[in-house]
Protein backbone atom coordinates (compact mmCIF):
# COMPACT_ATOMS: atom_id res chain seq x y z
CA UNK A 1 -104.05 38.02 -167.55
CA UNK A 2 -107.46 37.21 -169.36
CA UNK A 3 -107.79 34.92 -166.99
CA UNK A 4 -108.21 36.89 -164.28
CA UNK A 5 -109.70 40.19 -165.64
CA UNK A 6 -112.29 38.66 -168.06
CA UNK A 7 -114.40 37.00 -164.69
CA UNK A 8 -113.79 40.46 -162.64
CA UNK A 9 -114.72 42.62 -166.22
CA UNK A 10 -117.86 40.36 -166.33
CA UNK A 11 -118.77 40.97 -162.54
CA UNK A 12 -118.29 44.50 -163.39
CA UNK A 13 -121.29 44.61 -165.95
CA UNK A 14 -123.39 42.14 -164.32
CA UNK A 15 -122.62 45.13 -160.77
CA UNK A 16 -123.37 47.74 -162.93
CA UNK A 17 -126.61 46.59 -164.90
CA UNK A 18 -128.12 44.83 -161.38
CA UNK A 19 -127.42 48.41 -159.52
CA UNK A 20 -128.18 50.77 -162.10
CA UNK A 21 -130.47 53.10 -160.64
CA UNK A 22 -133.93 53.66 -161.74
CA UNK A 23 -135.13 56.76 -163.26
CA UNK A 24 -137.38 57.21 -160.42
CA UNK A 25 -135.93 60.34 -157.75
CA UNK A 26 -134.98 59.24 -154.57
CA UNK A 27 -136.21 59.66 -150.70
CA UNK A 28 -133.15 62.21 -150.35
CA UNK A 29 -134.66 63.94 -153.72
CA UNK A 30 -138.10 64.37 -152.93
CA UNK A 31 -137.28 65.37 -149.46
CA UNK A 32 -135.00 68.12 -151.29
CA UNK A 33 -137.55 69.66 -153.39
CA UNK A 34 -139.82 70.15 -150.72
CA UNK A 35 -137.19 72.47 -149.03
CA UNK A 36 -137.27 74.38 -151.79
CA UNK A 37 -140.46 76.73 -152.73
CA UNK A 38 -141.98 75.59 -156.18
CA UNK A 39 -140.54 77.57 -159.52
CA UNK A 40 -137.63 78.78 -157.88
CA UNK A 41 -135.27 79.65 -160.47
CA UNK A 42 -131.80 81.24 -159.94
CA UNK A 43 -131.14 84.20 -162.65
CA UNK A 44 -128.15 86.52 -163.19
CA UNK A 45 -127.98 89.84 -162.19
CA UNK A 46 -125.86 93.03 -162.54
CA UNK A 47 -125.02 94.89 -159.46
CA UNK A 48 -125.30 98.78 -160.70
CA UNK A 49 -125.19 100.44 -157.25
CA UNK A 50 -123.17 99.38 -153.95
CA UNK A 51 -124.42 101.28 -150.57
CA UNK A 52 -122.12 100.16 -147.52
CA UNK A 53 -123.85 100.27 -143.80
CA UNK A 54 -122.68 99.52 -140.86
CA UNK A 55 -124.10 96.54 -139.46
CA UNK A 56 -122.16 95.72 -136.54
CA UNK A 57 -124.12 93.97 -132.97
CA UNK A 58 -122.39 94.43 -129.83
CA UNK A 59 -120.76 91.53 -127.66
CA UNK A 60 -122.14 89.49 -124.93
CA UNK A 61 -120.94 89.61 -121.79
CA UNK A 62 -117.26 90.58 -121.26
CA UNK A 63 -116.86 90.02 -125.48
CA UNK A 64 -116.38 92.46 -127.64
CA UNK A 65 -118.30 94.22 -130.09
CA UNK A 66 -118.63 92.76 -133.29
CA UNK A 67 -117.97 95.59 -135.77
CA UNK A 68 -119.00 94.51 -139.58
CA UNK A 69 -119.71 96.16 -142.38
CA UNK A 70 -123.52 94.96 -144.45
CA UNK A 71 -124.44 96.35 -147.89
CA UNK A 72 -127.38 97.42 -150.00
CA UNK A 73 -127.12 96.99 -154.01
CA UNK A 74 -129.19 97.43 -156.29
CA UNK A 75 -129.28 94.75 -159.29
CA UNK A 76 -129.96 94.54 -162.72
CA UNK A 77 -131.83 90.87 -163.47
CA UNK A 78 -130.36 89.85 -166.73
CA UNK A 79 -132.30 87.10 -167.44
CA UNK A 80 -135.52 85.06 -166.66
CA UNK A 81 -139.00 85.98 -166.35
CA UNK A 82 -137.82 89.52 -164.34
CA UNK A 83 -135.29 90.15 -167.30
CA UNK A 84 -134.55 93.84 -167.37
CA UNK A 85 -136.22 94.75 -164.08
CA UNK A 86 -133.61 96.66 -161.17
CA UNK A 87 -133.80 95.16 -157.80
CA UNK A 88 -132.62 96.23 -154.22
CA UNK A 89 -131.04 93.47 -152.09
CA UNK A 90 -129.43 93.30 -149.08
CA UNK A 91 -125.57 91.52 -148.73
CA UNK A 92 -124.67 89.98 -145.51
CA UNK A 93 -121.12 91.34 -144.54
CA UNK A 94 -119.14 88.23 -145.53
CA UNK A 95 -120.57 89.11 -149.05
CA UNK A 96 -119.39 92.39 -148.69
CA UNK A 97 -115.98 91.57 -147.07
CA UNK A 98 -115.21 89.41 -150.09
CA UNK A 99 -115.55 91.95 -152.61
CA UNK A 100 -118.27 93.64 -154.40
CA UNK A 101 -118.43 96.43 -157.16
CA UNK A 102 -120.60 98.00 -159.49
CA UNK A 103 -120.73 95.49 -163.17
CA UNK A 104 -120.08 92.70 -160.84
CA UNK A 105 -122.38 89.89 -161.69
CA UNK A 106 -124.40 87.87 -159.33
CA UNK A 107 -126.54 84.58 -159.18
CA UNK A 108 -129.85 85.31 -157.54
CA UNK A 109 -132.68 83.26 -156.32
CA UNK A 110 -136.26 83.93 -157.65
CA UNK A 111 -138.93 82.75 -156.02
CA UNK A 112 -142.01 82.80 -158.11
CA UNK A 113 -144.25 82.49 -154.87
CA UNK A 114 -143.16 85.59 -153.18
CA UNK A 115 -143.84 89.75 -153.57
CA UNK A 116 -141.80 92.55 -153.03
CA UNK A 117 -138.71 92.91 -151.71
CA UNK A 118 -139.00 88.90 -150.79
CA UNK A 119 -138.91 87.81 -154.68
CA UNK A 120 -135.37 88.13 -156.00
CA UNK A 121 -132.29 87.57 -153.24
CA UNK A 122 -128.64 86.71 -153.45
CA UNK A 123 -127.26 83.38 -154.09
CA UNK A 124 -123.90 83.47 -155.38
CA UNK A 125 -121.42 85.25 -157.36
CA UNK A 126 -121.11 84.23 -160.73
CA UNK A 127 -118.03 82.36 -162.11
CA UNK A 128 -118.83 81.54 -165.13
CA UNK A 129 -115.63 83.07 -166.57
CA UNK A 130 -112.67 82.02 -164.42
CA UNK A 131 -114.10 78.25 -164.15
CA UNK A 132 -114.24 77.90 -167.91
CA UNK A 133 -110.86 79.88 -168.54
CA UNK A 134 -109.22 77.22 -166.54
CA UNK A 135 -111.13 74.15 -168.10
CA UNK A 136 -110.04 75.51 -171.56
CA UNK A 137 -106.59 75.85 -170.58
CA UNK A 138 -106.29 72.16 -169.03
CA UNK A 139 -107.53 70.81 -171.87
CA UNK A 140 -105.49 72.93 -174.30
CA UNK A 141 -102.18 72.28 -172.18
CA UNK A 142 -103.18 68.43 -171.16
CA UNK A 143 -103.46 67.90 -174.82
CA UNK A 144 -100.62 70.23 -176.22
CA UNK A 145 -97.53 68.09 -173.66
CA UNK A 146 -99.39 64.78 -173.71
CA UNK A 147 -100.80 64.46 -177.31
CA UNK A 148 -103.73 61.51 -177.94
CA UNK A 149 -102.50 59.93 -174.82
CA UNK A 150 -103.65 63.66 -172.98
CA UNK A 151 -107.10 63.74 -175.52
CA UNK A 152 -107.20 60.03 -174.37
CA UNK A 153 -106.82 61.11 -170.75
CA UNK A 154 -109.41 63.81 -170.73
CA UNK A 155 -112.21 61.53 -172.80
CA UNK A 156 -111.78 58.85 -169.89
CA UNK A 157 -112.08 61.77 -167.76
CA UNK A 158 -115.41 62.84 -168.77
CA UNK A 159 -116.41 59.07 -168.73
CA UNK A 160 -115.38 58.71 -165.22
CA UNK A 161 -117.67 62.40 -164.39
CA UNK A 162 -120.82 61.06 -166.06
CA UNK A 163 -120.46 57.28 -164.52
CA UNK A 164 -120.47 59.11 -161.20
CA UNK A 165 -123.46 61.63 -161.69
CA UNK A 166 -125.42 58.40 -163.37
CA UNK A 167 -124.45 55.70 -161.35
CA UNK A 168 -121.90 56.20 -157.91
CA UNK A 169 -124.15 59.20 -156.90
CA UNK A 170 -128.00 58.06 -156.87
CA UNK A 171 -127.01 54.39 -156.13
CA UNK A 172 -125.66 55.97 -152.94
CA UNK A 173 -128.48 58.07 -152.24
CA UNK A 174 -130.75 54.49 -153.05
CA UNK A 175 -131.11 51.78 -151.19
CA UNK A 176 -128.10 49.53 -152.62
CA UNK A 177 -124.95 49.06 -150.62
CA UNK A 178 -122.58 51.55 -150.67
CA UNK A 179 -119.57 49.52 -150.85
CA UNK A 180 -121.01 47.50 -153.52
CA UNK A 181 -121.62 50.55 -155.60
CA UNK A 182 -118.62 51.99 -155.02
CA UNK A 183 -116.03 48.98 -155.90
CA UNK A 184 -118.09 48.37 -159.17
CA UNK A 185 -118.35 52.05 -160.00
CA UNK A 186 -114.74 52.38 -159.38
CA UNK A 187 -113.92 49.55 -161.19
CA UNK A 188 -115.69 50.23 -164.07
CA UNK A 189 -113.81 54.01 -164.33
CA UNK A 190 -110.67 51.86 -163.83
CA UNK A 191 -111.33 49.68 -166.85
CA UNK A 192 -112.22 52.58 -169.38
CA UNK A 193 -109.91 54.80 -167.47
CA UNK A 194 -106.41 52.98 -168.07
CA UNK A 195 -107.32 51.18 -171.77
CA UNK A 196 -108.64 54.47 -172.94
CA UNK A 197 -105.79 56.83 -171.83
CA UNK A 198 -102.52 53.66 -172.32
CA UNK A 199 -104.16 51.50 -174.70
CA UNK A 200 -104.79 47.48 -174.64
CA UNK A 201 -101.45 45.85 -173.74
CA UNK A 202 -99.99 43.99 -171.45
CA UNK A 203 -98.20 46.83 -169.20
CA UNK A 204 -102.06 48.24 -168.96
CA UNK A 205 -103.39 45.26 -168.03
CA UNK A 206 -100.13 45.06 -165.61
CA UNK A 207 -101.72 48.41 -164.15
CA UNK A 208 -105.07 47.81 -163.83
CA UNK A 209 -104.33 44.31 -161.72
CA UNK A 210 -102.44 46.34 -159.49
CA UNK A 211 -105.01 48.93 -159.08
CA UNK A 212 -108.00 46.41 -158.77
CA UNK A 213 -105.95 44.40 -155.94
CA UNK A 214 -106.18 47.67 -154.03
CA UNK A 215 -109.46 48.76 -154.54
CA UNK A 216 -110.03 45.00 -153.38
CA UNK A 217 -108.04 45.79 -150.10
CA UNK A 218 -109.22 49.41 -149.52
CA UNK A 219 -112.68 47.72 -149.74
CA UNK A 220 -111.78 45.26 -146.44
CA UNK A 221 -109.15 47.26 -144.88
CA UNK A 222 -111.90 50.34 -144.83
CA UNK A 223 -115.27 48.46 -144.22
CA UNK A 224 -112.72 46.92 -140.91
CA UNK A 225 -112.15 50.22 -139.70
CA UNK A 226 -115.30 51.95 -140.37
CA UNK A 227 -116.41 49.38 -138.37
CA UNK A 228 -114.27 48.87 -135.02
CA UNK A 229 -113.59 52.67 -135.21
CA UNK A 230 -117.43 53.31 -134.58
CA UNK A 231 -117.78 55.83 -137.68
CA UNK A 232 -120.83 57.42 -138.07
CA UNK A 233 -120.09 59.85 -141.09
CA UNK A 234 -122.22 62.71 -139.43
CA UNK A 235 -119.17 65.48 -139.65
CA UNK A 236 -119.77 67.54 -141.51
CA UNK A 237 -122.92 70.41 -142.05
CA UNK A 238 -123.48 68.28 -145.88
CA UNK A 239 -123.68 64.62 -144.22
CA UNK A 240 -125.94 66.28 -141.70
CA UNK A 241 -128.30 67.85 -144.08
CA UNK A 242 -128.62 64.86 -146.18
CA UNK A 243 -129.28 63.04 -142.88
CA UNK A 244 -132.34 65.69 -142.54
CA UNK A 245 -133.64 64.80 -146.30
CA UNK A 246 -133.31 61.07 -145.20
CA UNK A 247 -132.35 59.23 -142.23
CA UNK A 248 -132.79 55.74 -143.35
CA UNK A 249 -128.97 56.65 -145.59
CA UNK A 250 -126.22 54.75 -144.72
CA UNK A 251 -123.54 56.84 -143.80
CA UNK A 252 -120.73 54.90 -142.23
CA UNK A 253 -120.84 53.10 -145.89
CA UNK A 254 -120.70 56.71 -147.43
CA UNK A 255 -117.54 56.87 -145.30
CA UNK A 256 -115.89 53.27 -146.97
CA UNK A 257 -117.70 54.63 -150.54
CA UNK A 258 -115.56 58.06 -150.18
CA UNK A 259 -112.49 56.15 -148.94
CA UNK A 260 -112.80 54.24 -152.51
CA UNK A 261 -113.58 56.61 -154.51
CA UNK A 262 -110.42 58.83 -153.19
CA UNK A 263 -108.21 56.18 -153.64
CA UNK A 264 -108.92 56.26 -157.50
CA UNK A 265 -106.33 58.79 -158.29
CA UNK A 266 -103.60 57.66 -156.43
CA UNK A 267 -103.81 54.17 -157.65
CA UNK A 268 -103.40 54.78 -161.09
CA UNK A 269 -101.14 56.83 -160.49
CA UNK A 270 -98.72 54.66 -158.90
CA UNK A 271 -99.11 51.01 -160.40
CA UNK A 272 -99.45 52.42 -164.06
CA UNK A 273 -96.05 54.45 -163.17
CA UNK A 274 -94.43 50.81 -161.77
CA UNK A 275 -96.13 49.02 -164.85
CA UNK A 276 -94.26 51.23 -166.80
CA UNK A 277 -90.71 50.70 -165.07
CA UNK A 278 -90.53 47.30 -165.37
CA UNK A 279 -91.56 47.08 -169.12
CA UNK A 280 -88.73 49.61 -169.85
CA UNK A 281 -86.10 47.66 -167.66
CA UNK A 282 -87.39 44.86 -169.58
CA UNK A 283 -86.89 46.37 -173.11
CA UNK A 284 -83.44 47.73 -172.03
CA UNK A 285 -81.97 44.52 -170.84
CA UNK A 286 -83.97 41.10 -171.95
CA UNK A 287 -81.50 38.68 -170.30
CA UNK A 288 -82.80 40.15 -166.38
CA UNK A 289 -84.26 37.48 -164.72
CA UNK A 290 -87.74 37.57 -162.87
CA UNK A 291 -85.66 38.74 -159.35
CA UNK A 292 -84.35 40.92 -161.02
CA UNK A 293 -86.59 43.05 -162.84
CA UNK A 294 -88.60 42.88 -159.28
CA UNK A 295 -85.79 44.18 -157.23
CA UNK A 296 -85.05 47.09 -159.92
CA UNK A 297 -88.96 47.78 -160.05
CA UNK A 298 -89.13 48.11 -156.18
CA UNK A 299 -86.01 50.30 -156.42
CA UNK A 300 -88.30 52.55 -158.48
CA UNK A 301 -91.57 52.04 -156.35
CA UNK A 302 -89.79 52.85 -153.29
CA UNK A 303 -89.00 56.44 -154.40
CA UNK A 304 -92.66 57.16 -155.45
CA UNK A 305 -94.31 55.24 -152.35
CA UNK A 306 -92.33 57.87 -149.97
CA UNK A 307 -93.57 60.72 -152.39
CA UNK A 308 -96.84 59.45 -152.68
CA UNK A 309 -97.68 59.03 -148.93
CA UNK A 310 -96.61 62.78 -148.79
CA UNK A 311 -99.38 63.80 -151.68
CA UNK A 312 -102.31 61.91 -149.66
CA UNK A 313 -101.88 63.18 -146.36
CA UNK A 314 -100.78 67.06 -147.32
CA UNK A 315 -103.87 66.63 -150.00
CA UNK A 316 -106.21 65.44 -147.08
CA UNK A 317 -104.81 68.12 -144.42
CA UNK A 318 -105.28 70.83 -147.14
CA UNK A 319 -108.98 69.82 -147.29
CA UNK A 320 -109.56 69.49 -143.57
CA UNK A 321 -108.05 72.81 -143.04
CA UNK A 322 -110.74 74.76 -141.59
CA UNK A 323 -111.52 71.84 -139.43
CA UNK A 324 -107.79 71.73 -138.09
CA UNK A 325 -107.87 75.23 -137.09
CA UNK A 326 -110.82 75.08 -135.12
CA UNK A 327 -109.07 72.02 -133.55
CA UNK A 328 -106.42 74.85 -132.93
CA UNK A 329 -108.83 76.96 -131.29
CA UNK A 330 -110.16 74.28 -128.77
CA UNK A 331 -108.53 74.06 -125.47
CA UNK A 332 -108.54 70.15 -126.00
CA UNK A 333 -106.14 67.03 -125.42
CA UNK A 334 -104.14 66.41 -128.89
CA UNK A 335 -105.16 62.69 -128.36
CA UNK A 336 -109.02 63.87 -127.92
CA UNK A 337 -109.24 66.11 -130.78
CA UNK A 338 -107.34 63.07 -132.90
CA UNK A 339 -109.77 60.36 -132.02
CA UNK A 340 -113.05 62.58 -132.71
CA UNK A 341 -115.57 61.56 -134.89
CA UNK A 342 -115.06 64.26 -137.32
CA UNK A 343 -110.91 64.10 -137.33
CA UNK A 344 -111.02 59.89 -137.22
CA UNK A 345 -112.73 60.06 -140.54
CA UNK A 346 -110.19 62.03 -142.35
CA UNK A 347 -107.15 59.72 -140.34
CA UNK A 348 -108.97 56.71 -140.85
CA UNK A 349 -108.80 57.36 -144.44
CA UNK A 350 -105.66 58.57 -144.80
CA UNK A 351 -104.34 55.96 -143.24
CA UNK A 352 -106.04 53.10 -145.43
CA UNK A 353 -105.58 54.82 -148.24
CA UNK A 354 -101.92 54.78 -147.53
CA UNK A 355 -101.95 51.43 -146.39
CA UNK A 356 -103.75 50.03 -150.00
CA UNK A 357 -101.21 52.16 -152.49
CA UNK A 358 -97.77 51.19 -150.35
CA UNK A 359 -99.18 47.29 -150.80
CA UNK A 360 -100.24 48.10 -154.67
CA UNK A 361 -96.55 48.81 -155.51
CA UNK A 362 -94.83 45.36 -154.66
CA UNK A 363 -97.90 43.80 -156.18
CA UNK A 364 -98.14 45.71 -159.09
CA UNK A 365 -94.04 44.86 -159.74
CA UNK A 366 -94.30 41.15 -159.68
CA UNK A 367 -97.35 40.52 -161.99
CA UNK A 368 -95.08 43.49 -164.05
CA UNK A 369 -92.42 40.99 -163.65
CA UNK A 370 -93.80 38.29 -164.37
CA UNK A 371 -95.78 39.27 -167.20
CA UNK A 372 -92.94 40.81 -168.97
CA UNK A 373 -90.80 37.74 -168.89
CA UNK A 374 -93.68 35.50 -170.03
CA UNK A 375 -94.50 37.57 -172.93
CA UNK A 376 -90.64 38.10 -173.52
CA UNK A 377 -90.03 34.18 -172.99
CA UNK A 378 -92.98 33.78 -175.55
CA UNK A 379 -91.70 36.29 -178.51
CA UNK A 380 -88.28 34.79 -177.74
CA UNK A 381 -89.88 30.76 -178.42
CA UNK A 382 -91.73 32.70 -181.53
CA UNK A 383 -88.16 33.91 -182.84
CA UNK A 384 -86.71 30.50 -182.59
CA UNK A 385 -89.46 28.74 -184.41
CA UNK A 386 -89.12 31.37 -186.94
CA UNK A 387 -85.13 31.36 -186.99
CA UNK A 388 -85.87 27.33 -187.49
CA UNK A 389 -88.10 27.32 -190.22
CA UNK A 390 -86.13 29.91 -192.25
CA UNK A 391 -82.76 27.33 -191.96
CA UNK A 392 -84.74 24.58 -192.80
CA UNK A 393 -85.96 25.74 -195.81
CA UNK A 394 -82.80 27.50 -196.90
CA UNK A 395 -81.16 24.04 -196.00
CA UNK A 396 -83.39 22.69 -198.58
């Protein structure tokens, strides 16, 4: 197992100290600040007065009126330079739809260049509160069920976060390849990931072959069908605006780079779950031969490959929702509106996604196999030369 993980642990450095980006911002960055007016700053305020109006607009031709309902507030800035001063602002009606009150709290924009009624306006709401109340309470319960292994888990969690904002992100808005920053960026969380949260030992290392081998093949299988499926990875109004801050972005890699990133989860998931099987079917019964323990394993694998499967496409439908129901909307062929740019993506990476963890299982159970019987075959020639020695001398 050193073997093979020492050269690709190695590669991994030498990936991540060659693309490390510099502290210098990028084209995408600089183009960003500029759309943004200088000393903007985004302060909190308290809404003490709500004022409904109506703002509806009548329909075009043969449509009916639109009838909506706007708002006026008036806002308390809690903080920043404007601290303590009461503004009036003016709520679109989706603001107002969603819910607004008197002590709610609000993120605003404050733009130091403006006067009047054009300095403070709405952002955001503010939640602060319900964001951290649920952090808290992962952490608590992650920890309280799982122990060290769940502190473990969460510590390689945060390590995975701040590889991404330091590295994965601003290599992809650089000028490095995307793939290549995503496989060592992935493979990097993977290392520090499964040691950190299932410690150094051979049903670990059993895992983390399994999920290398398919980052390795969502890597081809992806940058295959990126390719021959034409993807441009202009679908969505985010890929489109960081198209606007710069072109020169390659965005059928960000496609392949978001294909391997999602595939991180899943992964783990399922080869440190068939690591595990066959080192307990191992520990229960010795004596199984290599077959054995393989046929058992798949037995095991089976089960969560047809669960699995379920989890990626319901998880990628439940993101693409909105974009389903306009596909509901459009009086369109099903075949059309399945081979469109903006549904491919999300099919196309299902689908190799898919592909990559149903191939991870069988691999992941023979090196499990196999490495459990070496190591077993190992501590059982260790026992004998032990068992020997101790006869020998009490022969003497």
């Amino acid at each position: 197992m050193l073997l093979l993980l020492v050269p690709v642990g190695l590669a991994t450095v030498v990936g991540l100290v060659v693309l490390w980006p510099g502290d210098e911002p990028t084209r995408a960055e600089q183009a960003a600040e500029l759309y943004l007016p200088p000393g903007t700053t985004y302060p909190e305020g308290q809404v003490s007065r709500v004022e409904p109006f109506d703002c509806s607009f009548p329909g075009g031709e043969g449509q009916p009126a639109q009838q909506l309902t706007c708002a006026t507030v008036v806002v308390q800035v809690l903080d920043g330079v404007g601290a303590g001063e009461f503004q009036e602002l003016e709520l679109p009606a989706e603001v107002y739809a969603a819910g607004i009150a008197e002590g709610d709290v609000l993120v605003l924009t404050r733009d130091a260049g403006a006067e009047g009624a054009g300095l403070y306006a709405f952002y955001d709401y503010e939640r602060d509160v319900p964001i951290v109340a649920l952090t808290v309470a992962f952490a608590v319960v992650t920890v309280a069920v799982a122990r060290l292994r769940g502190l473990a888990a969460l510590v390689g969690l945060a390590f995975a976060f701040f590889l991404m904002l330091q590295f994965l992100l601003p290599g992809l808005l650089g000028d490095s390849s995307p793939t290549l920053v995503s496989l060592v960026g992935s493979a990097a969380i993977m290392f520090v990931v499964l040691y950190l949260a299932h410690g150094f030992s051979a049903r670990t290392t059993t895992a983390l072959v399994g999920t290398l081998f398919g980052l390795a093949l969502v890597a081809v299988l992806g940058a295959v069908a990126v390719a021959t499926a034409r993807l441009t990875g202009l679908t969505s109004e985010e890929t489109v605006r960081l198209q606007t801050y710069d072109p020169a972005i390659d965005f059928s890699g960000l496609v392949l780079a978001g294909v391997v990133v999602a595939g991180l989860g899943v992964l783990n998931d399922v080869t440190i779950t068939q690591a595990s099987a066959i080192w307990q079917l191992h520990e229960v019964d010795p004596g199984m031969t290599w077959r054995e323990l393989y046929r058992r394993g798949m037995a095991v694998g089976r089960d969560h490959i047809a669960s699995t499967v379920y989890t990626i496409v319901f998880a990628y439908a439940g993101a693409s929702l909105p974009l389903l129901m306009l596909f509901e909307v459009y009086a369109q062929p099903w075949d059309v509106v399945l081979t469109s740019s903006a549904l491919a993506e999300e099919v196309i990476r299902t689908l190799v996604g898919s592909i990559a963890l149903v191939l991870a299982v069988p691999v992941t159970t023979a090196a499990g196999a196999f490495f459990a019987k070496a190591a077993g075959s190992r501590a059982g020639a260790a026992t004998d030369q032990r068992l020997t020695a101790l006869r020998a001398r009490f022969a003497r």
